[in-house]
Protein backbone atom coordinates (compact mmCIF):
# COMPACT_ATOMS: atom_id res chain seq x y z
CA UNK A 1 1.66 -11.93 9.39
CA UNK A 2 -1.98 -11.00 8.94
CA UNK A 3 -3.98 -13.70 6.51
CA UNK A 4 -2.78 -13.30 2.98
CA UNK A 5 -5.96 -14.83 1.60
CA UNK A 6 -9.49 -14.82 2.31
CA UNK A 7 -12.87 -15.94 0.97
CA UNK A 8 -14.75 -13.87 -1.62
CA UNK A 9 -17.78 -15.15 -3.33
CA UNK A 10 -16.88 -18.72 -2.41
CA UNK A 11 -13.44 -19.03 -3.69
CA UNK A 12 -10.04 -18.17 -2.37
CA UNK A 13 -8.66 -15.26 -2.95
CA UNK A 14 -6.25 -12.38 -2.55
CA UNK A 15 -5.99 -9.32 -3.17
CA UNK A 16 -3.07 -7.02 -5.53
CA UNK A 17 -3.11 -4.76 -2.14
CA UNK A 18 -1.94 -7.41 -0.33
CA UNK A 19 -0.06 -8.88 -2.87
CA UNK A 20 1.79 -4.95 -3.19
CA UNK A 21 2.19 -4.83 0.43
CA UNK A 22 3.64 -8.26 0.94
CA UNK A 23 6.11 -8.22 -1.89
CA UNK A 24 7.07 -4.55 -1.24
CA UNK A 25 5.43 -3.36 -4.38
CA UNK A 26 3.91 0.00 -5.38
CA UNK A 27 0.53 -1.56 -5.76
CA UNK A 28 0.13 0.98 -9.03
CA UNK A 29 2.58 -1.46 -10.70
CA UNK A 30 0.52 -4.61 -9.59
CA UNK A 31 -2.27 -3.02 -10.79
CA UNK A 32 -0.66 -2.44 -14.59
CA UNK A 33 0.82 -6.42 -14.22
CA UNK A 34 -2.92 -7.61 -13.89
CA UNK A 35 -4.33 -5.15 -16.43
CA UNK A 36 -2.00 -5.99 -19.02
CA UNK A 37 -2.77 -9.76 -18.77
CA UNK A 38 -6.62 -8.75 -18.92
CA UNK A 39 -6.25 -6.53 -21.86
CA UNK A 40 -4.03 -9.20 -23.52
CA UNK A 41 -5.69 -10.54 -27.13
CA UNK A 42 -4.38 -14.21 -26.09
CA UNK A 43 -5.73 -15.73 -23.54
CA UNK A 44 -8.03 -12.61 -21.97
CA UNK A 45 -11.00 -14.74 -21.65
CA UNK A 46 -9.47 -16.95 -19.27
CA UNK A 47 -7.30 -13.75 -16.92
CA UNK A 48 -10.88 -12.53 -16.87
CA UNK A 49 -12.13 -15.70 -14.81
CA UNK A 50 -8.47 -15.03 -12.56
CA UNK A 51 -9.06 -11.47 -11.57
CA UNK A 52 -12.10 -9.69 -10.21
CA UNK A 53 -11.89 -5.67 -9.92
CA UNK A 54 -12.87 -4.59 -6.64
CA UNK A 55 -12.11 -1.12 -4.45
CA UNK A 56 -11.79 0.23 -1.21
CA UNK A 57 -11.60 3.96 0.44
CA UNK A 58 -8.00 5.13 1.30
CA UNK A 59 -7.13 7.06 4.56
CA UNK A 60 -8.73 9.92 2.55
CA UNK A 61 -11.94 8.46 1.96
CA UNK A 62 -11.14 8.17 -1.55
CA UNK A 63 -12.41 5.38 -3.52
CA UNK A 64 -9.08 3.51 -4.82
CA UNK A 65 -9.46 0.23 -7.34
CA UNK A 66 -7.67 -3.03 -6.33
CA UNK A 67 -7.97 -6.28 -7.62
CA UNK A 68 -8.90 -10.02 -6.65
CA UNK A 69 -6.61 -12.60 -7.69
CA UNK A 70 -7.73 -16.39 -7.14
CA UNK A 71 -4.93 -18.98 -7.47
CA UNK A 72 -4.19 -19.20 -10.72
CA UNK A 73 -4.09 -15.18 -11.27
CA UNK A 74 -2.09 -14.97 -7.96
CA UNK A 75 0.80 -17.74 -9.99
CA UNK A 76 0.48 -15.12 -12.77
CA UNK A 77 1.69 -12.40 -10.89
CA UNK A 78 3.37 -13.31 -7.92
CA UNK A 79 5.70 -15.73 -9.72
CA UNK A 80 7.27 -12.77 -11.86
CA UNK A 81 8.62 -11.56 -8.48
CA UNK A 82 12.46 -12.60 -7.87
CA UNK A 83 14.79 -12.70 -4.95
CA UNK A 84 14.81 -15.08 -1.47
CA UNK A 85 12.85 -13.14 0.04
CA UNK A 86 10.41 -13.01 -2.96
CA UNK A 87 10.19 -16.63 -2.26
CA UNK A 88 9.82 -16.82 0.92
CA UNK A 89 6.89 -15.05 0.38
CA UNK A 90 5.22 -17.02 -2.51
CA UNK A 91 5.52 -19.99 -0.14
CA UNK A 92 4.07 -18.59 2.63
CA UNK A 93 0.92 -17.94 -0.03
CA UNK A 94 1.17 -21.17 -1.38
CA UNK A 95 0.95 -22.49 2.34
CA UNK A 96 -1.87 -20.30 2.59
CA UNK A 97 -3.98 -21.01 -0.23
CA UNK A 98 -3.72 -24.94 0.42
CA UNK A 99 -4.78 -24.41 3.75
CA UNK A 100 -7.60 -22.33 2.69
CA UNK A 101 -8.62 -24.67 -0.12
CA UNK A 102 -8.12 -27.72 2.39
CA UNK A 103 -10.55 -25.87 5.00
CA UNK A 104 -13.06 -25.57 2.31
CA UNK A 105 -12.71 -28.84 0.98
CA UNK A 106 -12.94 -30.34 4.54
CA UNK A 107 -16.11 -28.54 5.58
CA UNK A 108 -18.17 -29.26 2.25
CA UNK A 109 -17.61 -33.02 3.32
CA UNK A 110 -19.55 -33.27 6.27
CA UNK A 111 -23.54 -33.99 6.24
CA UNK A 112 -25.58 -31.35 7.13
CA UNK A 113 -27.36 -32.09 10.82
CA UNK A 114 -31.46 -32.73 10.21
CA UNK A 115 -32.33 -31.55 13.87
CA UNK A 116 -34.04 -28.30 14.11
CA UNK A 117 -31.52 -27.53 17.12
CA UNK A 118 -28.04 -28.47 15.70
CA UNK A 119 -29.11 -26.32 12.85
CA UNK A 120 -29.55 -23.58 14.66
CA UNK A 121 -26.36 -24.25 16.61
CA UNK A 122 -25.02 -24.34 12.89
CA UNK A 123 -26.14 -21.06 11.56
CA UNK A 124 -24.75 -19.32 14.36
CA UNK A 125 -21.41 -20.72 14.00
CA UNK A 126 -21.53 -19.98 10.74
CA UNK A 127 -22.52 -16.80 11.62
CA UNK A 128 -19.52 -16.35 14.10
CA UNK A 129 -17.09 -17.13 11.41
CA UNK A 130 -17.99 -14.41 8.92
CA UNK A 131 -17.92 -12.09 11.48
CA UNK A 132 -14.66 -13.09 12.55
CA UNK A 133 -13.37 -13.00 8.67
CA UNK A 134 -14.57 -9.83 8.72
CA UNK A 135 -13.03 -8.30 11.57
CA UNK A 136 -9.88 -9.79 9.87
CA UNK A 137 -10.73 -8.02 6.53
CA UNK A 138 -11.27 -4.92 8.51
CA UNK A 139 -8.05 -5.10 10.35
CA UNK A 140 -6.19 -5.80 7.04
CA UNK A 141 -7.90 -2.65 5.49
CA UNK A 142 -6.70 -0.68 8.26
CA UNK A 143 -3.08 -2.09 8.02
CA UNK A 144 -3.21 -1.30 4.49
CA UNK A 145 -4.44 2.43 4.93
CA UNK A 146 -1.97 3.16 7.58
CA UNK A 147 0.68 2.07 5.87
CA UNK A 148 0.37 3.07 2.45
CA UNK A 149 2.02 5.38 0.63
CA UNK A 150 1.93 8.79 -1.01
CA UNK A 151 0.85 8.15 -4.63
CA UNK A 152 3.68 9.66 -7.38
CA UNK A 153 1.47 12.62 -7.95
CA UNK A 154 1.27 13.50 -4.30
CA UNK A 155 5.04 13.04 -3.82
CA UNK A 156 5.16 15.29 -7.02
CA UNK A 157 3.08 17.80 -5.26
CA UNK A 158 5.25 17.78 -2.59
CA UNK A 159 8.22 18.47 -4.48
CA UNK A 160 6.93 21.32 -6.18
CA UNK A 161 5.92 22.90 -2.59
CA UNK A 162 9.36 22.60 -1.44
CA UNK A 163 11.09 24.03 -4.32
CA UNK A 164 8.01 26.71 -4.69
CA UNK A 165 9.54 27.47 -0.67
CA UNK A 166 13.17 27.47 -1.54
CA UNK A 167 12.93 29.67 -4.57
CA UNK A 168 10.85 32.16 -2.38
CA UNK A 169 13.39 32.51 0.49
CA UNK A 170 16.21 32.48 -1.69
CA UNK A 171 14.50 35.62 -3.75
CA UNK A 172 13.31 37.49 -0.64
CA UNK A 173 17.32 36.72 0.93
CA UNK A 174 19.07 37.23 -2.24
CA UNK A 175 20.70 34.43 -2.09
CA UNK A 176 23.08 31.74 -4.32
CA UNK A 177 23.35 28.31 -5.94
CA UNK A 178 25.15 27.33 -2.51
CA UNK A 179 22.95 28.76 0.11
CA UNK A 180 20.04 27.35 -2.13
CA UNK A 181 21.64 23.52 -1.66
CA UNK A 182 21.50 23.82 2.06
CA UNK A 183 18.05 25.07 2.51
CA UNK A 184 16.74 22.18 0.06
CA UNK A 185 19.25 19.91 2.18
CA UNK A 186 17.82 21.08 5.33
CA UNK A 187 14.09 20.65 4.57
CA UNK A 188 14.93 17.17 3.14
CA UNK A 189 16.20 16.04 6.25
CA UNK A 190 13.61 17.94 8.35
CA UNK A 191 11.16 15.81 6.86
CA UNK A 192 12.75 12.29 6.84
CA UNK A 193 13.48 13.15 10.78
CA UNK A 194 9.76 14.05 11.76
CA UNK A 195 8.14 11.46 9.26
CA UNK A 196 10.60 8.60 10.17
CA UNK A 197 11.32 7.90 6.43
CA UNK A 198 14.34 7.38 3.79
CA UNK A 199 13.41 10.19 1.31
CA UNK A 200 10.01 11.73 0.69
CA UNK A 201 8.62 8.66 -1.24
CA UNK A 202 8.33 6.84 1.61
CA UNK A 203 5.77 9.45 3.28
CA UNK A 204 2.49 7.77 4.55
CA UNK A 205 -0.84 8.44 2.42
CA UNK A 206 -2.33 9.34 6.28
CA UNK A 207 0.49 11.87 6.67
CA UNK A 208 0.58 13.55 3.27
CA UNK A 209 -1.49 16.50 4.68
CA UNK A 210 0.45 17.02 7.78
CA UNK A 211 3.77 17.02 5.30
CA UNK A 212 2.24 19.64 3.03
CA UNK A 213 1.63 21.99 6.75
CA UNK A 214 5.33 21.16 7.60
CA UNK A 215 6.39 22.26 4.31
CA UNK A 216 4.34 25.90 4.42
CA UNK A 217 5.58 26.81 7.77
CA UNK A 218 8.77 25.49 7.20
CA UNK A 219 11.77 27.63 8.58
CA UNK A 220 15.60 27.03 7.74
CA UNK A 221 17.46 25.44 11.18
CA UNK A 222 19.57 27.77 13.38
CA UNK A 223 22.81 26.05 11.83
CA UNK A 224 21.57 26.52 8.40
CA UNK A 225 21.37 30.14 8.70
CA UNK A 226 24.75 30.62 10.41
CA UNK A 227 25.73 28.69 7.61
CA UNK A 228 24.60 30.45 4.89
CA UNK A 229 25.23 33.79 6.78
CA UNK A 230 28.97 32.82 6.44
CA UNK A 231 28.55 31.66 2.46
CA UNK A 232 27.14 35.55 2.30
CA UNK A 233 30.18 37.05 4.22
CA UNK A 234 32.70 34.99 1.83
CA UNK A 235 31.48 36.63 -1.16
């Protein structure tokens, strides 16, 4: 598993991406959990000093917001989450923000060196170690953007394309309620086959574009139209 928290402005953190991703959350709905602590009357001053608004660019370049949680906004959040695996999870964090605070803890203990030379051997491994954060940060950014999601008003979109391509078929063909069920069955599966997912929800944010091009080109199978060729001969 990739490191669940990381250091921002001196303190550990996470953040409600990773929080989303690790708790198989739509990170909109971590998103509304923090903001409706922030926004509550009681107590806002001190969810302010818990969570830190940030944002990053989605596979679309689009600036997205997320949030960072410290500790105490992470306990918040996370602990509303229920389920074994839910707590497997929370202590794998916990694990992980000890360690973190432990590391920090540790390293603010020892004296800084007074020789010109062992400072200089200090700075740069200093200097190796927030590049190396950073190339995890990086990584995790690029886990996150490759596997997230459509958002609800993409998947919407999508929706509306497909039926949009039903209705138009079915007008141009003439066709019924029953021949209409198998052409919206057929491009349903279509798409879970090429995309490798459960039901169009599950569609990739990086594949959303090639979904919409499957969708406008989108013919009915061989089957399908033997199918509904026979539904027309019935009649």
């Amino acid at each position: 598993m990739k490191e669940l928290v990381v250091i921002e402005n001196e303190q550990v953190v996470t953040t409600s991406l990773r929080v989303a991703e690790v708790f198989e959350k739509q990170h909109k709905h971590v998103i509304e959990a923090i903001e409706l602590k922030i926004q509550s009357a009681e107590n806002s001053a001190h969810y302010k000093k818990m969570f830190s608004e940030g944002s990053y660019k989605d596979s679309r370049g689009r600036n997205q917001k997320l949030y960072y949680l410290n500790r105490d906004g992470w306990t918040f959040i996370a602990f509303g989450f229920t389920g074994r695996k839910a707590d497997e999870f929370k202590l794998k964090y916990i694990e992980a923000f000890n360690r973190m605070e432990e590391h920090i803890k540790t390293g603010s203990q020892h004296q800084l060196p007074t020789d010109p030379m062992e400072i200089l051997q200090l700075t740069f491994d200093a200097q190796k170690k927030t590049n190396e954060r950073v190339g995890v940060l990086e990584g995790d950014v690029k886990e996150i953007k490759d596997n997230q999601l459509i958002s609800t008003e993409d998947k919407n979109s999508l929706d509306r394309m497909i039926r949009r391509k039903v209705a138009i078929i079915c007008k141009e063909q003439h066709l019924e309620q029953k021949a209409k069920s198998l052409l919206f069955s057929d491009i349903g599966k279509s798409i879970k086959e090429l995309f490798g997912v459960p039901h169009r929800g599950r569609i990739k944010d990086k594949d959303f574009q090639a979904a919409v091009d499957f969708v406008n080109s989108w013919e009915p199978s061989s089957l399908t139209k033997t199918r509904i060729n026979q539904l027309m001969l019935d009649v």
